[in-house]
Protein backbone atom coordinates (compact mmCIF):
# COMPACT_ATOMS: atom_id res chain seq x y z
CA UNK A 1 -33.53 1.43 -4.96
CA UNK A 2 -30.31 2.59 -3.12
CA UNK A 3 -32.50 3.91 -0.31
CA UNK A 4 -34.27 0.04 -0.18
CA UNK A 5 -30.61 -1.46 0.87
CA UNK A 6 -29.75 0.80 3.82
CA UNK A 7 -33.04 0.54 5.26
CA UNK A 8 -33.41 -3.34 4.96
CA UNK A 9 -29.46 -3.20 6.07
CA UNK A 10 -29.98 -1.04 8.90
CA UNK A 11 -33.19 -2.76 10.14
CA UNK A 12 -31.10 -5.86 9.88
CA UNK A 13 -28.36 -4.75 12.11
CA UNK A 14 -30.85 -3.25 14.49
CA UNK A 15 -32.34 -6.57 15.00
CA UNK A 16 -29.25 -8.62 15.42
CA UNK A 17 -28.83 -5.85 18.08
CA UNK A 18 -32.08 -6.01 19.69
CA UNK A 19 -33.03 -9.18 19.57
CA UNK A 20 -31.15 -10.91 22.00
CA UNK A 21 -31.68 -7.97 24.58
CA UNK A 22 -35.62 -8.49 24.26
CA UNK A 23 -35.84 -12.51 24.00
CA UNK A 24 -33.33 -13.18 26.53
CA UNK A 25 -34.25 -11.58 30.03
CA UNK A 26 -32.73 -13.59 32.48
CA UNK A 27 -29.02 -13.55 33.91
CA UNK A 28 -26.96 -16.71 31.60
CA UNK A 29 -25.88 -19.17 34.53
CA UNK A 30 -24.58 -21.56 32.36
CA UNK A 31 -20.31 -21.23 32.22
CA UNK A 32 -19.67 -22.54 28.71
CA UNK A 33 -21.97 -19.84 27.27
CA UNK A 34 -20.79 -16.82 29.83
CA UNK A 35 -17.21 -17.59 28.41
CA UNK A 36 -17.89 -17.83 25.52
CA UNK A 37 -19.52 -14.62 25.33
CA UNK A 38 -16.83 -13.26 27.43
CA UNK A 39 -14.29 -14.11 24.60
CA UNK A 40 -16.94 -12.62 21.85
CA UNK A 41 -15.84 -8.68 21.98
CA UNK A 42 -11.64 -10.20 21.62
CA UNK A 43 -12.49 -12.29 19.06
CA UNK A 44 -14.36 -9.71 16.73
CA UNK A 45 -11.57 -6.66 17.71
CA UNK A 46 -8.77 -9.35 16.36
CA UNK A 47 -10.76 -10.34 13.38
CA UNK A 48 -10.92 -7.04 12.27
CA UNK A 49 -7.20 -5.47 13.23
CA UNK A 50 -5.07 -8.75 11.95
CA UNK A 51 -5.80 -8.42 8.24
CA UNK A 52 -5.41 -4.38 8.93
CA UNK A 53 -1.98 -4.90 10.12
CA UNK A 54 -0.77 -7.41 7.40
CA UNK A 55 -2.17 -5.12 4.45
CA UNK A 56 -2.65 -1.28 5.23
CA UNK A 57 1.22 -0.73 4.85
CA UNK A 58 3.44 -0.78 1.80
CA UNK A 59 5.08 -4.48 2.90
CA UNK A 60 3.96 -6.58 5.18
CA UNK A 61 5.73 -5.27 8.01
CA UNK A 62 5.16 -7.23 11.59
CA UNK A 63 7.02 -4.74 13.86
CA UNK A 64 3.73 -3.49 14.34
CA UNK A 65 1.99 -6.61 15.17
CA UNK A 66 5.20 -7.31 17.58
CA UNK A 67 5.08 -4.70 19.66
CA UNK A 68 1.25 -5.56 20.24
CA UNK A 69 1.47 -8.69 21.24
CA UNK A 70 4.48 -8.05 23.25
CA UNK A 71 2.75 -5.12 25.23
CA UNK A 72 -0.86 -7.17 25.34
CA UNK A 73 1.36 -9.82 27.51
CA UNK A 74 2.41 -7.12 29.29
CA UNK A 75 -1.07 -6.45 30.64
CA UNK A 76 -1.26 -2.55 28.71
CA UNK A 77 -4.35 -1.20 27.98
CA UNK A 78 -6.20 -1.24 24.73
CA UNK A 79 -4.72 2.68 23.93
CA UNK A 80 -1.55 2.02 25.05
CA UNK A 81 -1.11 -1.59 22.86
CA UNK A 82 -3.00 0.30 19.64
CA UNK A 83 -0.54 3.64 19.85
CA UNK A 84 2.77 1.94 20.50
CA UNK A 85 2.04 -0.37 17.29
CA UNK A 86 1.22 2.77 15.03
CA UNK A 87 4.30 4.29 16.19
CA UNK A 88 6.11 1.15 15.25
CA UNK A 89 4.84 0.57 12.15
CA UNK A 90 5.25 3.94 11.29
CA UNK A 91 8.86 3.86 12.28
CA UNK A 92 9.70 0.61 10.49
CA UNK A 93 8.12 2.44 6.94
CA UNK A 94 10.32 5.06 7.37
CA UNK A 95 13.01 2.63 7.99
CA UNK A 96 12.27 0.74 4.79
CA UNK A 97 12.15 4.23 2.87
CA UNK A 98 15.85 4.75 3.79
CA UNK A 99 17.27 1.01 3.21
């Protein structure tokens, strides 16, 4: 029955995938809708890393979180922002550990 889930899940995902690829052939003129899928790709990355950086540490530490938004407004690249907050969070743990 296992098996019955992944395949229904992956045929699911592949249509999500597909679909709009196949139904929608022309080039989107339309501004609200180019933006908005513009802002799609942001939206889902920050979705997914905010809860990360609240609850894959011991505390809730922000230095992390900080240092990424301070670096994003700086204009650094994705690898750049994503590295310097590791390092940061992984500095303020071992702060924490000492106090």
């Amino acid at each position: 029955m296992i098996y019955a889930y992944i395949f229904v899940m992956a045929g699911v995902t592949y249509l999500i995938r597909m679909l709009p690829l196949t139904l929608i052939q022309k080039k989107i003129s339309n501004s609200y809708i180019r933006s908005f899928l513009y802002y799609i790709p942001y939206a889902c990355l920050t979705a997914m890393t905010f809860p990360a950086l609240l609850y894959a540490t011991q505390s809730p530490v922000l230095a992390g979180f900080a240092v990424a938004v301070l670096l994003a407004l700086k204009k650094q690249s994705l690898v750049t922002v994503a590295l310097f907050s590791c390092v940061a969070v992984f500095v303020a743990e071992r702060i924490m550990e000492i106090v």
